[in-house]
N, C-alpha and C. Protein backbone atom coordinates (compact mmCIF):
# COMPACT_ATOMS: atom_id res chain seq x y z
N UNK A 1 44.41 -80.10 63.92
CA UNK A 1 43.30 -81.04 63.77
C UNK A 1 42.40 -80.99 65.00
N UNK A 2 40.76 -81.05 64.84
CA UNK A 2 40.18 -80.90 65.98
C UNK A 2 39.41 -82.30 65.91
N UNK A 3 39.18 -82.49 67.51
CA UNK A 3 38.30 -83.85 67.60
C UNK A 3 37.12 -84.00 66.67
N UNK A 4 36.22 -83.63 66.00
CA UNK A 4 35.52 -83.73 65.20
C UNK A 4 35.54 -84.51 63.94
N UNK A 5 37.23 -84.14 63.78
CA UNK A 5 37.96 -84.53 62.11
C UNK A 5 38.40 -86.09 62.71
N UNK A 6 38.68 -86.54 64.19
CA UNK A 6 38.89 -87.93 63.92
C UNK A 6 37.71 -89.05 64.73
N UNK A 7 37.21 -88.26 64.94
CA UNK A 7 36.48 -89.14 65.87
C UNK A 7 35.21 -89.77 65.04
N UNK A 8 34.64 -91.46 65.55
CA UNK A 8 33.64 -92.08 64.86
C UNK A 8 32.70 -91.70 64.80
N UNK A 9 32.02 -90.91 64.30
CA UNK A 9 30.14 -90.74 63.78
C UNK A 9 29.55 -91.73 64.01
N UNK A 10 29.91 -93.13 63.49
CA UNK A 10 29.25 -94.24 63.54
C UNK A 10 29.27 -95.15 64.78
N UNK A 11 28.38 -94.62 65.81
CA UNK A 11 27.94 -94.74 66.66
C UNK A 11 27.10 -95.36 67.12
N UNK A 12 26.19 -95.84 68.53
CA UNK A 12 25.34 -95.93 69.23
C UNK A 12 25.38 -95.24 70.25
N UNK A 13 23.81 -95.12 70.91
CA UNK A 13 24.00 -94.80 72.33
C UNK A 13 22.65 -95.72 72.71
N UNK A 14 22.49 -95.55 74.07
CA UNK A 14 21.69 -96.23 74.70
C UNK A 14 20.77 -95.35 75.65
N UNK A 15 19.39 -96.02 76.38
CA UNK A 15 19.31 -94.83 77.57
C UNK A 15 19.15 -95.42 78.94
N UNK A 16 19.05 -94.97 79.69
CA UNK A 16 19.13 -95.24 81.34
C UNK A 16 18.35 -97.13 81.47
N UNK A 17 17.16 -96.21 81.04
CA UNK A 17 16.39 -97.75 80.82
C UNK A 17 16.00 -98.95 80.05
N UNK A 18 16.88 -98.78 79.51
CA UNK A 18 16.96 -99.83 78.13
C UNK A 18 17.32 -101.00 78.81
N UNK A 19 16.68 -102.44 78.55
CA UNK A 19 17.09 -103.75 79.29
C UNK A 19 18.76 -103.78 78.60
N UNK A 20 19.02 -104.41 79.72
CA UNK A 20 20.82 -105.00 79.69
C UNK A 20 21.17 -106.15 78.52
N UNK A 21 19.93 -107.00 78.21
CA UNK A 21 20.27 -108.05 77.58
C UNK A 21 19.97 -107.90 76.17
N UNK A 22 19.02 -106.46 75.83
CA UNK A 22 19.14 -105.90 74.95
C UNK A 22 19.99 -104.81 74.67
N UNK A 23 20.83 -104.62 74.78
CA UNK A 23 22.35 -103.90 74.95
C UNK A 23 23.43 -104.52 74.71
N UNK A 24 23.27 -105.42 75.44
CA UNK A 24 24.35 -106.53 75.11
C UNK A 24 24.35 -106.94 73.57
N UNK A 25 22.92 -107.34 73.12
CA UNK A 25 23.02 -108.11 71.47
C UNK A 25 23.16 -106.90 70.60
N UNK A 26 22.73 -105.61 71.09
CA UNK A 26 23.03 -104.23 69.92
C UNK A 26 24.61 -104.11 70.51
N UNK A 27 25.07 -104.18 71.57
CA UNK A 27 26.67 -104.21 71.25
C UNK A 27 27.23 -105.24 70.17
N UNK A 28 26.76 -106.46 70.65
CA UNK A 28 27.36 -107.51 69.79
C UNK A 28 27.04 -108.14 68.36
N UNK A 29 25.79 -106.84 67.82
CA UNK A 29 25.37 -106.70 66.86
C UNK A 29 26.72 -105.59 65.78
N UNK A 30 26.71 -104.83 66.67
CA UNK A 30 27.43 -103.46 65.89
C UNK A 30 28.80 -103.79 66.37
N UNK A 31 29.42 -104.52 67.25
CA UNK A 31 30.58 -104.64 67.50
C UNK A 31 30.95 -103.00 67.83
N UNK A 32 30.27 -102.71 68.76
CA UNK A 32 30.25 -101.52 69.69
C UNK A 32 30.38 -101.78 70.58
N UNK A 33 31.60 -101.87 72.05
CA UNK A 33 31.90 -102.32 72.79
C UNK A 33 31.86 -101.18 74.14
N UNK A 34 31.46 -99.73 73.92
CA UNK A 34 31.34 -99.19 74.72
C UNK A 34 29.99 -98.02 74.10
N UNK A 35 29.90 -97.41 74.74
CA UNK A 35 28.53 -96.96 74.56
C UNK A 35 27.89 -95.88 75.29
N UNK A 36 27.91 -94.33 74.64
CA UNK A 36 27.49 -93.38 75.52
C UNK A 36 25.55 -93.60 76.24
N UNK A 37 25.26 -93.20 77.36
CA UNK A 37 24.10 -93.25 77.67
C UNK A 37 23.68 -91.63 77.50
N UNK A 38 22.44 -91.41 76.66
CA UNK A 38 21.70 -90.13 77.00
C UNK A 38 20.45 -89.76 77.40
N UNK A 39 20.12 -89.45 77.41
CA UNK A 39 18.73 -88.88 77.77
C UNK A 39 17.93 -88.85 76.52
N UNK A 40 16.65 -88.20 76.64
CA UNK A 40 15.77 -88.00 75.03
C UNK A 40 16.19 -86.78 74.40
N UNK A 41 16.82 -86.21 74.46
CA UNK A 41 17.51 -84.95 73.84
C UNK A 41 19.22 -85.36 73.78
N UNK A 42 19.69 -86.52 73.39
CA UNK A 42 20.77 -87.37 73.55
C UNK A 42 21.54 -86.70 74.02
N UNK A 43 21.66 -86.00 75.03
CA UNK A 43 22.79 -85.25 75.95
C UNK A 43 23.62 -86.52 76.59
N UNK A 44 24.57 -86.42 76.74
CA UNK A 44 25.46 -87.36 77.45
C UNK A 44 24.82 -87.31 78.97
N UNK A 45 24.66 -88.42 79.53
CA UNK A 45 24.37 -88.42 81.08
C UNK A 45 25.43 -89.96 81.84
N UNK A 46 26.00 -90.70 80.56
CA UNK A 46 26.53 -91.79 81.26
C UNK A 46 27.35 -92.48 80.28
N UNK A 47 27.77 -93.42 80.87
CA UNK A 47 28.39 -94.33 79.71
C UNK A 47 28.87 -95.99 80.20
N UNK A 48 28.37 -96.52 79.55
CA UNK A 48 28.48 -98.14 79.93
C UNK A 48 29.49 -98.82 78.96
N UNK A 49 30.21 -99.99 79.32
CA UNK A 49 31.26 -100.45 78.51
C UNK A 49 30.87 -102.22 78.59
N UNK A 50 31.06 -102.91 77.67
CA UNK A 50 30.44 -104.06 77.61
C UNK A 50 30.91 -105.29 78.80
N UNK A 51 31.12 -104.79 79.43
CA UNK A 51 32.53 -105.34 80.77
C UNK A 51 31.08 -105.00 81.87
N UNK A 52 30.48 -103.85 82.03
CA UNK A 52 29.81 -103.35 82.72
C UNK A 52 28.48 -104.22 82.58
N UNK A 53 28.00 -104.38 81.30
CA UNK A 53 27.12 -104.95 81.23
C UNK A 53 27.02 -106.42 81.46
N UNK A 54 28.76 -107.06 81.10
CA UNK A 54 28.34 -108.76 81.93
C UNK A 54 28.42 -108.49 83.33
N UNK A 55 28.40 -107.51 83.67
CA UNK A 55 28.86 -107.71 85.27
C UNK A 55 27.66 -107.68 85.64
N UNK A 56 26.30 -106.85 85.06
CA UNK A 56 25.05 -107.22 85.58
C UNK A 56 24.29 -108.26 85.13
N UNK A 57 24.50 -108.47 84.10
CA UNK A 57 23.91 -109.44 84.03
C UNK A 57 24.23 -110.36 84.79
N UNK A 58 26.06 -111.05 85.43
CA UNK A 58 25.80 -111.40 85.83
C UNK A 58 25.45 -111.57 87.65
N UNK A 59 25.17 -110.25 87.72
CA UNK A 59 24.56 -109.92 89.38
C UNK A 59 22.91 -109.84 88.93
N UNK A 60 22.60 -110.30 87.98
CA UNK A 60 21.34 -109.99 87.91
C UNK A 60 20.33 -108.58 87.78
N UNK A 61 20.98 -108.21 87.29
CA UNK A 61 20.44 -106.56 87.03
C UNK A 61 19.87 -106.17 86.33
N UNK A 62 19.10 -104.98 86.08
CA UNK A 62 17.96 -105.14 84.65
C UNK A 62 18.55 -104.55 83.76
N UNK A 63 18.68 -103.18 84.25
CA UNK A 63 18.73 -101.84 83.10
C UNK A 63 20.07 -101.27 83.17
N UNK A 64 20.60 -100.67 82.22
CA UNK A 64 21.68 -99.83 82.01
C UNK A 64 21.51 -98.92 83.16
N UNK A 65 20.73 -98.10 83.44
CA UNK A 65 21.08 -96.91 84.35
C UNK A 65 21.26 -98.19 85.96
N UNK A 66 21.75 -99.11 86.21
CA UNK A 66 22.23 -100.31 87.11
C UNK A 66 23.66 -100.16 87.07
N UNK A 67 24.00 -99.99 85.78
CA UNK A 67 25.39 -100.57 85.70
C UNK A 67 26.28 -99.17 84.82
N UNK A 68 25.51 -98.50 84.79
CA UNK A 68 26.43 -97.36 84.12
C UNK A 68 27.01 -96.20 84.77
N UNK A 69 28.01 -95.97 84.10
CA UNK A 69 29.11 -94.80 84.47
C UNK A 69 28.55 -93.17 84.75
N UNK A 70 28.05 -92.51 85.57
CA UNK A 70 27.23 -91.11 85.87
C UNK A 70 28.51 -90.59 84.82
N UNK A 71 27.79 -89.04 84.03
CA UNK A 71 28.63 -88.36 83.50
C UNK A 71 29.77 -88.10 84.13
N UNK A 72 29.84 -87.50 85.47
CA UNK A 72 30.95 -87.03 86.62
C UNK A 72 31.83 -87.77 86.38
N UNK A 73 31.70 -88.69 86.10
CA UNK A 73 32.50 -89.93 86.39
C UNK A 73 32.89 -90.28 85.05
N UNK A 74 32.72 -89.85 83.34
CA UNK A 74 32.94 -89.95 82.86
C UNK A 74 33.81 -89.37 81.98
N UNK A 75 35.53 -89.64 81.33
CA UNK A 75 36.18 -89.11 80.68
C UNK A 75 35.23 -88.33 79.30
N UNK A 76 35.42 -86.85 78.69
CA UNK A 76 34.51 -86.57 77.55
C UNK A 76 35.44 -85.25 76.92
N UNK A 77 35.12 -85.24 76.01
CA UNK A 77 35.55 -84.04 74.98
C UNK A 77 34.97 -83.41 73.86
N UNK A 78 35.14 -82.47 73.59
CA UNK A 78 33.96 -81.14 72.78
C UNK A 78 34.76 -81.60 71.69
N UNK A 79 33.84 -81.97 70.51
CA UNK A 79 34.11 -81.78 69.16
C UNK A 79 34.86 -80.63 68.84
N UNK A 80 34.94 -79.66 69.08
CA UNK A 80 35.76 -78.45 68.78
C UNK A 80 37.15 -78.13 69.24
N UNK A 81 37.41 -78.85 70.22
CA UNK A 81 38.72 -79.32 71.18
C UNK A 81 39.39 -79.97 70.35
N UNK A 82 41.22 -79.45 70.50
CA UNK A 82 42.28 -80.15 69.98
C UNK A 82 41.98 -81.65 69.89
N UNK A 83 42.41 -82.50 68.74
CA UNK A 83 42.23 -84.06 68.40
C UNK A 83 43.67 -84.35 69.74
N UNK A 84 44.66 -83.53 69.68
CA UNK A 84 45.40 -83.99 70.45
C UNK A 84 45.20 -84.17 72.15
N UNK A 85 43.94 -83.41 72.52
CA UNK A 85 43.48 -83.64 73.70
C UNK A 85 42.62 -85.14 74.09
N UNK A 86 42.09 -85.17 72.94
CA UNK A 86 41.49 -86.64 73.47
C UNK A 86 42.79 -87.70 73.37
N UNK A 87 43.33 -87.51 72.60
CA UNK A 87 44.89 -88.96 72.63
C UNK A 87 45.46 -88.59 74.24
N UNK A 88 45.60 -87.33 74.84
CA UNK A 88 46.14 -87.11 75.93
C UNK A 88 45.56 -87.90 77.09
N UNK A 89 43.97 -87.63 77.33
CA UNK A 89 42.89 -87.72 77.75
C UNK A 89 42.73 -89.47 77.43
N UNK A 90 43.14 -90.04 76.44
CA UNK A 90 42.90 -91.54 76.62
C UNK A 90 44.24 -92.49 77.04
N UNK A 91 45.68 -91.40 76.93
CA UNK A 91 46.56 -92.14 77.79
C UNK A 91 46.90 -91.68 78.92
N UNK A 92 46.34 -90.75 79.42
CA UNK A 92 46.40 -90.39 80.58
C UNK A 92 45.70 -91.56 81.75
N UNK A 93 44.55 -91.75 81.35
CA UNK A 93 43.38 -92.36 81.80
C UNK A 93 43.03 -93.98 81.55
N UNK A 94 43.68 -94.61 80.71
CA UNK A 94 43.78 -95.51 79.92
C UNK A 94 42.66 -96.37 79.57
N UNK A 95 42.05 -95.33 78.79
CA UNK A 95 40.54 -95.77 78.57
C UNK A 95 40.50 -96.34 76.79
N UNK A 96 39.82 -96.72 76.45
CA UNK A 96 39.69 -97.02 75.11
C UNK A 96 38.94 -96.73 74.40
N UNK A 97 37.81 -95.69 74.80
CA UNK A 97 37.25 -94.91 73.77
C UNK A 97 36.71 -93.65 74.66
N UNK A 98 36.32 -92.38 73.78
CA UNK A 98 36.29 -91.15 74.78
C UNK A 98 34.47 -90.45 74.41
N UNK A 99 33.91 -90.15 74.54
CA UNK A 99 32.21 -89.76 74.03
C UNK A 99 32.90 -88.49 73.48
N UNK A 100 32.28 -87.96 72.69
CA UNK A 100 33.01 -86.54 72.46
C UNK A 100 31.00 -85.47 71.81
N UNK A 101 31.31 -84.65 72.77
CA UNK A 101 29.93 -83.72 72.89
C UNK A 101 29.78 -82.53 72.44
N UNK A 102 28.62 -81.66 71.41
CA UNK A 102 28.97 -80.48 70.97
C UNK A 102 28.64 -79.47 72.27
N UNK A 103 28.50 -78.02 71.94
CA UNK A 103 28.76 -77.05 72.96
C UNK A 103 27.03 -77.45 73.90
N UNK A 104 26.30 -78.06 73.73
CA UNK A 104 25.03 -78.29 74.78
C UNK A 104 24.83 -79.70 75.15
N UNK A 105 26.16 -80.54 75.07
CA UNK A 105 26.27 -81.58 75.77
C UNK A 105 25.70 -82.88 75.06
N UNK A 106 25.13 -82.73 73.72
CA UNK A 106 24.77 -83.72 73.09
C UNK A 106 25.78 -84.38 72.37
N UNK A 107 25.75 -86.01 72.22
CA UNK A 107 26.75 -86.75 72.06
C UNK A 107 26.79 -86.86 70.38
N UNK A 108 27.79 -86.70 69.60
CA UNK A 108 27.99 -86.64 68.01
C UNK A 108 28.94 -87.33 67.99
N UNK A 109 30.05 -88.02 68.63
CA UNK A 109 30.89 -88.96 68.36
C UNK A 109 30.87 -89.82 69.59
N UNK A 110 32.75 -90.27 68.79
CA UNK A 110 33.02 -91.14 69.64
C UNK A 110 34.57 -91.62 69.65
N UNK A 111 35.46 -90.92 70.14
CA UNK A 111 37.01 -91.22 69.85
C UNK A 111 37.63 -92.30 70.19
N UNK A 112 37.72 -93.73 69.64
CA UNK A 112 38.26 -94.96 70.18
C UNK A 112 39.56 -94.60 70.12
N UNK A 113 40.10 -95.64 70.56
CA UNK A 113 41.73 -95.79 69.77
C UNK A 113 41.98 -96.38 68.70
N UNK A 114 41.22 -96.83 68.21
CA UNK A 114 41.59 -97.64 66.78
C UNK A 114 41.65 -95.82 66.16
N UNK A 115 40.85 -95.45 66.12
CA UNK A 115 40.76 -93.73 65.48
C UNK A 115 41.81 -92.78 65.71
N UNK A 116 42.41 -92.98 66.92
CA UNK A 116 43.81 -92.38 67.13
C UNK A 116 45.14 -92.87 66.35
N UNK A 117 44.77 -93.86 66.24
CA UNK A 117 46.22 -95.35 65.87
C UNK A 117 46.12 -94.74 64.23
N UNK A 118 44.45 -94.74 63.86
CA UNK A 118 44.32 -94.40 62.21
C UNK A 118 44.92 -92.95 61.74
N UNK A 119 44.97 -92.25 62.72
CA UNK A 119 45.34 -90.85 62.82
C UNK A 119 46.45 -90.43 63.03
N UNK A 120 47.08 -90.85 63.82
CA UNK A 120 48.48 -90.53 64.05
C UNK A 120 49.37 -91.72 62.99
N UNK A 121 49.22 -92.86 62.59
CA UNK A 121 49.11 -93.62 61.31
C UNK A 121 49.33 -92.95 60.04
N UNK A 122 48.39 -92.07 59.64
CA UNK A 122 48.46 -91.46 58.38
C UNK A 122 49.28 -90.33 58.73
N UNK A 123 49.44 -89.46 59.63
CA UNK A 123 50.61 -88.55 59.90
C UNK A 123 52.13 -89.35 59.81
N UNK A 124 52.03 -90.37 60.37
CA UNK A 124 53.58 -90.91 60.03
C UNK A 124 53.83 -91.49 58.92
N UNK A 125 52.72 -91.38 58.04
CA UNK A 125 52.98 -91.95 56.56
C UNK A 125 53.40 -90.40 54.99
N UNK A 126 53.27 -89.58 55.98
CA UNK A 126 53.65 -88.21 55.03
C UNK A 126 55.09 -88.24 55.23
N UNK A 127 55.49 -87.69 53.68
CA UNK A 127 56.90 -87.58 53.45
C UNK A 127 57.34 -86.71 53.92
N UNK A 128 58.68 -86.73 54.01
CA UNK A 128 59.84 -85.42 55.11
C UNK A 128 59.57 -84.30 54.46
N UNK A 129 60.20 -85.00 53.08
CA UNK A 129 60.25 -83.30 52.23
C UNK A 129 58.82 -82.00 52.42
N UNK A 130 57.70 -82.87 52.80
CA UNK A 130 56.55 -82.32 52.84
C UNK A 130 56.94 -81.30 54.13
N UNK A 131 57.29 -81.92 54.97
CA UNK A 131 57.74 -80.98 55.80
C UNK A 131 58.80 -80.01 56.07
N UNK A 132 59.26 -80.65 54.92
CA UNK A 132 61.15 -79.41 54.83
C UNK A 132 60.31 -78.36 53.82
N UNK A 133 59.44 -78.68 53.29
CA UNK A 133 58.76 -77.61 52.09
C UNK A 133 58.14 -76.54 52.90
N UNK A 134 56.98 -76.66 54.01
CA UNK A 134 56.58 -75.85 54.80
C UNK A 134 57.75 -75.27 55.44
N UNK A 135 58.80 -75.60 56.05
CA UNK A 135 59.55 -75.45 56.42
C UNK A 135 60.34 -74.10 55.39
N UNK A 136 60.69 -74.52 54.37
CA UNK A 136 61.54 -73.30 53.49
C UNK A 136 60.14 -72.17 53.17
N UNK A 137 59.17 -72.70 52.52
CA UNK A 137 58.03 -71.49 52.88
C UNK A 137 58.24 -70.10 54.04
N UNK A 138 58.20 -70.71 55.08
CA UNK A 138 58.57 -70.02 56.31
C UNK A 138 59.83 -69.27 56.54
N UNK A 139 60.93 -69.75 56.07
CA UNK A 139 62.37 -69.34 55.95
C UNK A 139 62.14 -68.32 54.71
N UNK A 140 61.68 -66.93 54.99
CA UNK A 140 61.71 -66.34 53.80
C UNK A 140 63.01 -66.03 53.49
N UNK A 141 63.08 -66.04 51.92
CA UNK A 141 64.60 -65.53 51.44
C UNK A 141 65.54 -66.79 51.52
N UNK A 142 65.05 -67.97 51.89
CA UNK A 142 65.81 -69.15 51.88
C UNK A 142 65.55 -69.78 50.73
N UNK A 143 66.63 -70.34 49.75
CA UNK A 143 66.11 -71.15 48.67
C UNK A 143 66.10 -72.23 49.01
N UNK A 144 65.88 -73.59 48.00
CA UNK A 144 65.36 -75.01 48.59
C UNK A 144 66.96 -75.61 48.61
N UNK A 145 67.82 -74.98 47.35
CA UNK A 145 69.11 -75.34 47.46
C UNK A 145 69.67 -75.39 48.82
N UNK A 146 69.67 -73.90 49.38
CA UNK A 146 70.30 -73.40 50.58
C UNK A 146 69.70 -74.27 51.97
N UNK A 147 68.66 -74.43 51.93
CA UNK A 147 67.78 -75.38 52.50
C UNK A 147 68.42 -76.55 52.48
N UNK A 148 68.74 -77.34 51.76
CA UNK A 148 68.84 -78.85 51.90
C UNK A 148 70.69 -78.61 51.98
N UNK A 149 71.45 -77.69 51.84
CA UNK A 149 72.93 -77.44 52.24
C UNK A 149 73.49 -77.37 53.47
N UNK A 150 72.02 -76.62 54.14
CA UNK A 150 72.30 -76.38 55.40
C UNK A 150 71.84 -77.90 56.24
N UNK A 151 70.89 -78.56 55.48
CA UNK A 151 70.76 -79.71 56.09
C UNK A 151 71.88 -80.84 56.39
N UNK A 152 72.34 -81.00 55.11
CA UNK A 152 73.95 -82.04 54.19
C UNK A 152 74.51 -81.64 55.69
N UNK A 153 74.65 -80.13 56.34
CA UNK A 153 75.88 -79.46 56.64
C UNK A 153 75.60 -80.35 58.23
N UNK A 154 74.59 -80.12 58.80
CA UNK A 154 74.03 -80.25 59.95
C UNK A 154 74.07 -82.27 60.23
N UNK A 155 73.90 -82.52 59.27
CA UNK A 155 73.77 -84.23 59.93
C UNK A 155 75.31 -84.64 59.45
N UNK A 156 76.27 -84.02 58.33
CA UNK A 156 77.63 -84.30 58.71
C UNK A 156 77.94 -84.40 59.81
N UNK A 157 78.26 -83.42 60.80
CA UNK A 157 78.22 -83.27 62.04
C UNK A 157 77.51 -83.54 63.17
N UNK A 158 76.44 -84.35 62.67
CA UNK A 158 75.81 -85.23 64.04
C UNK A 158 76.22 -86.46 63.93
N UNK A 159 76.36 -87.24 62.62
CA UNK A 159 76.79 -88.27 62.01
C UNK A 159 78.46 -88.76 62.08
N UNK A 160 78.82 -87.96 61.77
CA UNK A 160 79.97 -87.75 61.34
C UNK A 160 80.38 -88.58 59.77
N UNK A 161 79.01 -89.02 59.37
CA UNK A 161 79.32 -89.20 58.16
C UNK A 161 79.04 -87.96 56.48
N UNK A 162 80.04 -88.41 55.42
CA UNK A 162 79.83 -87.34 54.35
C UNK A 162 77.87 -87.41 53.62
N UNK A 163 77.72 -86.18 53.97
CA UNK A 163 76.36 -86.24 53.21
C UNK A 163 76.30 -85.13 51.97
N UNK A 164 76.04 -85.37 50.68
CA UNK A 164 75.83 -84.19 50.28
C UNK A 164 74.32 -83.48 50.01
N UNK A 165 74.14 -82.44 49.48
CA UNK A 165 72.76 -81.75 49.33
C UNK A 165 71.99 -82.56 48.66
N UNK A 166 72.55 -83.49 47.60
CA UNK A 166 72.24 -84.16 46.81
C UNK A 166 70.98 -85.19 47.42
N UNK A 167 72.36 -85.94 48.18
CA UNK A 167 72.10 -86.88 48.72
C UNK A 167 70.94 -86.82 50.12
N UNK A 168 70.90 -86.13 50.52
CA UNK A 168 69.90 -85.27 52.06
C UNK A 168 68.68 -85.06 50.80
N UNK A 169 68.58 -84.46 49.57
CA UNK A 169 66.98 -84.17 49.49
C UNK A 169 66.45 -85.85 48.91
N UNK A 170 67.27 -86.55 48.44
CA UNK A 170 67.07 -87.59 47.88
C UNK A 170 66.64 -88.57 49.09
N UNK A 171 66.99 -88.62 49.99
CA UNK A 171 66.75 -88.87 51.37
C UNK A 171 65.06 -88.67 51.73
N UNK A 172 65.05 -87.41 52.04
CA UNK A 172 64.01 -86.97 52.95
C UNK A 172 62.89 -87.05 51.39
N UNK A 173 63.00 -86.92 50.06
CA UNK A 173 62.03 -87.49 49.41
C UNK A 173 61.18 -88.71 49.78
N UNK A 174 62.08 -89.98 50.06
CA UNK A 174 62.37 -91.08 49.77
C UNK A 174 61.65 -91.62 51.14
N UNK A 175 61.83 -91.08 52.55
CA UNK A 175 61.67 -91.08 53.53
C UNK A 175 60.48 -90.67 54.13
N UNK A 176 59.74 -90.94 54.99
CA UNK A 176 58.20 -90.99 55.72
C UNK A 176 58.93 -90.37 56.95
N UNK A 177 57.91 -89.39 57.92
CA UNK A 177 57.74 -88.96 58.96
C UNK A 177 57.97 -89.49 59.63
N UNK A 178 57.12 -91.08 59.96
CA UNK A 178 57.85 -92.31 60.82
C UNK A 178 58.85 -92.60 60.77
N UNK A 179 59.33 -92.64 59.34
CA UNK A 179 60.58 -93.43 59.68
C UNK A 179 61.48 -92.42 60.31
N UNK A 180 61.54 -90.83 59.73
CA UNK A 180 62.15 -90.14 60.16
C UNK A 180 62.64 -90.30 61.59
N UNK A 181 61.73 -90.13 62.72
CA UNK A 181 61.40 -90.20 63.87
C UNK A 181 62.23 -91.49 64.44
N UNK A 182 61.64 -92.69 63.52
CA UNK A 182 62.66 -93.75 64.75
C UNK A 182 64.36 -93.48 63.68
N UNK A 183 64.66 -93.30 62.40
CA UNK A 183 65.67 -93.30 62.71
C UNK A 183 66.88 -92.01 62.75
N UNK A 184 66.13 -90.92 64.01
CA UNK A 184 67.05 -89.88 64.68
C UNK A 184 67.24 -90.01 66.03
N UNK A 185 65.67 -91.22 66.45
CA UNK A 185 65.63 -91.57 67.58
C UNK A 185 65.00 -90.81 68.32
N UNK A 186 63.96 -90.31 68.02
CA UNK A 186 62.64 -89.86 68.80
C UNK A 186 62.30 -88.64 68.11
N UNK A 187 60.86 -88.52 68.37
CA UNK A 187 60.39 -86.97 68.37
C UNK A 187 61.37 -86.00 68.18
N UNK A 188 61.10 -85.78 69.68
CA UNK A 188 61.99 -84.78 70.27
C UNK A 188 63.44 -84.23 69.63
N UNK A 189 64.44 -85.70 69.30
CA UNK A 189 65.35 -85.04 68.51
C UNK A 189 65.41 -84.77 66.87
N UNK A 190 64.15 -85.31 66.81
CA UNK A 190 63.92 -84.67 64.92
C UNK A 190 63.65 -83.12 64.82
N UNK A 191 62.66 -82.97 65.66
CA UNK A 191 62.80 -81.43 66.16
C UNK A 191 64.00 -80.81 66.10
N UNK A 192 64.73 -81.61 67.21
CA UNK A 192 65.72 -80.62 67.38
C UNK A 192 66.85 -80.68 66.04
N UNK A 193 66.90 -81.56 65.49
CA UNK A 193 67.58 -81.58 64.34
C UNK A 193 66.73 -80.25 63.01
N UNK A 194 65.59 -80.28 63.28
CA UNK A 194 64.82 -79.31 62.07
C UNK A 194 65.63 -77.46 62.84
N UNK A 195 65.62 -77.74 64.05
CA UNK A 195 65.26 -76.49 64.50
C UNK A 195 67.24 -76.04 64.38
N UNK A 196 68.28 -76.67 64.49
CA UNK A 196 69.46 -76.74 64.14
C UNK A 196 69.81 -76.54 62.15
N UNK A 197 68.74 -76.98 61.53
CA UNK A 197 68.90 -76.85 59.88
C UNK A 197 68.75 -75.10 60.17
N UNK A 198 67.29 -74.88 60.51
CA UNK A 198 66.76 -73.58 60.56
C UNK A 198 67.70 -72.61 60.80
N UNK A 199 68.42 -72.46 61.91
CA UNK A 199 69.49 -71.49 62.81
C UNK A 199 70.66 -71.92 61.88
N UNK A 200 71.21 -72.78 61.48
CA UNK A 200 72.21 -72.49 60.23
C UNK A 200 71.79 -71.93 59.17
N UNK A 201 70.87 -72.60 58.70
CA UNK A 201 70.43 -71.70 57.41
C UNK A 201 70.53 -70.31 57.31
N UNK A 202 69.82 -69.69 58.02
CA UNK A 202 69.87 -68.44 58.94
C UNK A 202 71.32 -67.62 58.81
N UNK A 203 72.08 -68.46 59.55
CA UNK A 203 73.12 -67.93 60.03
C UNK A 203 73.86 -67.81 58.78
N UNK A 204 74.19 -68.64 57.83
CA UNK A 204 74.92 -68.35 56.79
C UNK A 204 74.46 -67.20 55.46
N UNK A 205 73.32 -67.69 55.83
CA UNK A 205 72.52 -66.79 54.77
C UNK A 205 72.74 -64.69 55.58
N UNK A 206 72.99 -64.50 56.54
CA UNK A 206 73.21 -63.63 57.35
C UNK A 206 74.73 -63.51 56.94
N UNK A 207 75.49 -64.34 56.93
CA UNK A 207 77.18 -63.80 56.83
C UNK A 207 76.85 -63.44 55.47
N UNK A 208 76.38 -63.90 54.36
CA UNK A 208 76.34 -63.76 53.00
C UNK A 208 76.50 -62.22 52.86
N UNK A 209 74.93 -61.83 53.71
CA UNK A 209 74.93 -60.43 53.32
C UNK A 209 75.80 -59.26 54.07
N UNK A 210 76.14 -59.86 54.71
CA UNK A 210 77.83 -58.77 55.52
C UNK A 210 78.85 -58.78 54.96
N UNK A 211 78.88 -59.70 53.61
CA UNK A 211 80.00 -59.60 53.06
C UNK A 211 80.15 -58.65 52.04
């Protein structure tokens, strides 16, 4: 997925000299709470956040280019760039929304976190099997039987409870990505549980043919 595919279109921007107190009511018009600044060829040059703008107003300040963020100084990302770089890029930094710019610096989005939350959201709402399916795709010469046997075989033995093939595809039908995840107990070891089906599968399907 690239930043393009999650990030908001539905936007504003502002420019250097635009009064503050008219900024403020188009924020609190659009419930746009942060806000790239550009130039007349809307290139990114800044970015103001509605925090920024009470702060001049209340120091008394006129214009956005008073109170706004210089590009340098601003977190940003290319529409064409991994979606997973801006989620990196907004917890790294702990910002709450990111400008996102095509290859000549003009501003076309806008990656909040509500857009990440919606995104990584609908990824944890896809079913397992969806992914044990890509999964046997890839395993050429693996059937779906042999596939979900080697699975039964693999969480017996992490579990130590009886599972059968049956019972494992009826499972991971039944079952969401999320849930998957919290109940193996992270990422990391669902992985490692896929990547343990794989190397058995493998392996038996390998003694088969030595016999």
């Amino acid at each position: 997925m690239l930043v393009k595919e999650m990030m908001d279109k539905d936007f504003i921007v502002v420019t250097p000299d635009e009064d503050l107190v008219e900024v403020s009511i188009l924020m609190e018009k659009t419930r746009k709470f942060t806000t790239p600044v550009v130039d007349d060829q809307k290139r990114l040059i800044g970015w103001i956040t509605s925090l920024d703008v009470t702060r001049g107003l209340r120091e008394s300040l006129k214009k956005v280019k008073d109170v706004m963020h210089v590009k340098d100084d601003v977190y940003h990302v290319k529409d064409d760039d991994p979606a997973r770089l801006a989620v990196l890029e907004a917890s790294q930094h702990r910002v709450v929304s990111i400008p996102v710019v095509d290859e000549n610096d003009v501003v076309v989005g806008v990656v909040r976190t509500f857009d990440i939350v919606k995104t990584l959201s609908s990824l944890y709402e896809i079913k397992v099997y969806k992914i044990f399916e890509a999964m046997n795709n890839e395993l050429k010469g693996v059937t779906w039987d042999e596939l979900m046997e080697a699975s039964a075989i693999v969480t017996r033995r992490r579990t130590g409870k009886r599972v059968t093939a049956q019972d494992y595809e009826k499972r991971i039908r039944e079952s969401t990505f999320g849930e998957a995840i919290w109940a193996t107990g992270g990422l990391e070891k669902f992985f490692v549980g896929l990547i343990a089906i794989g190397e058995l599968v493998i392996a038996r399907k390998v003694a088969q043919a030595r016999k």
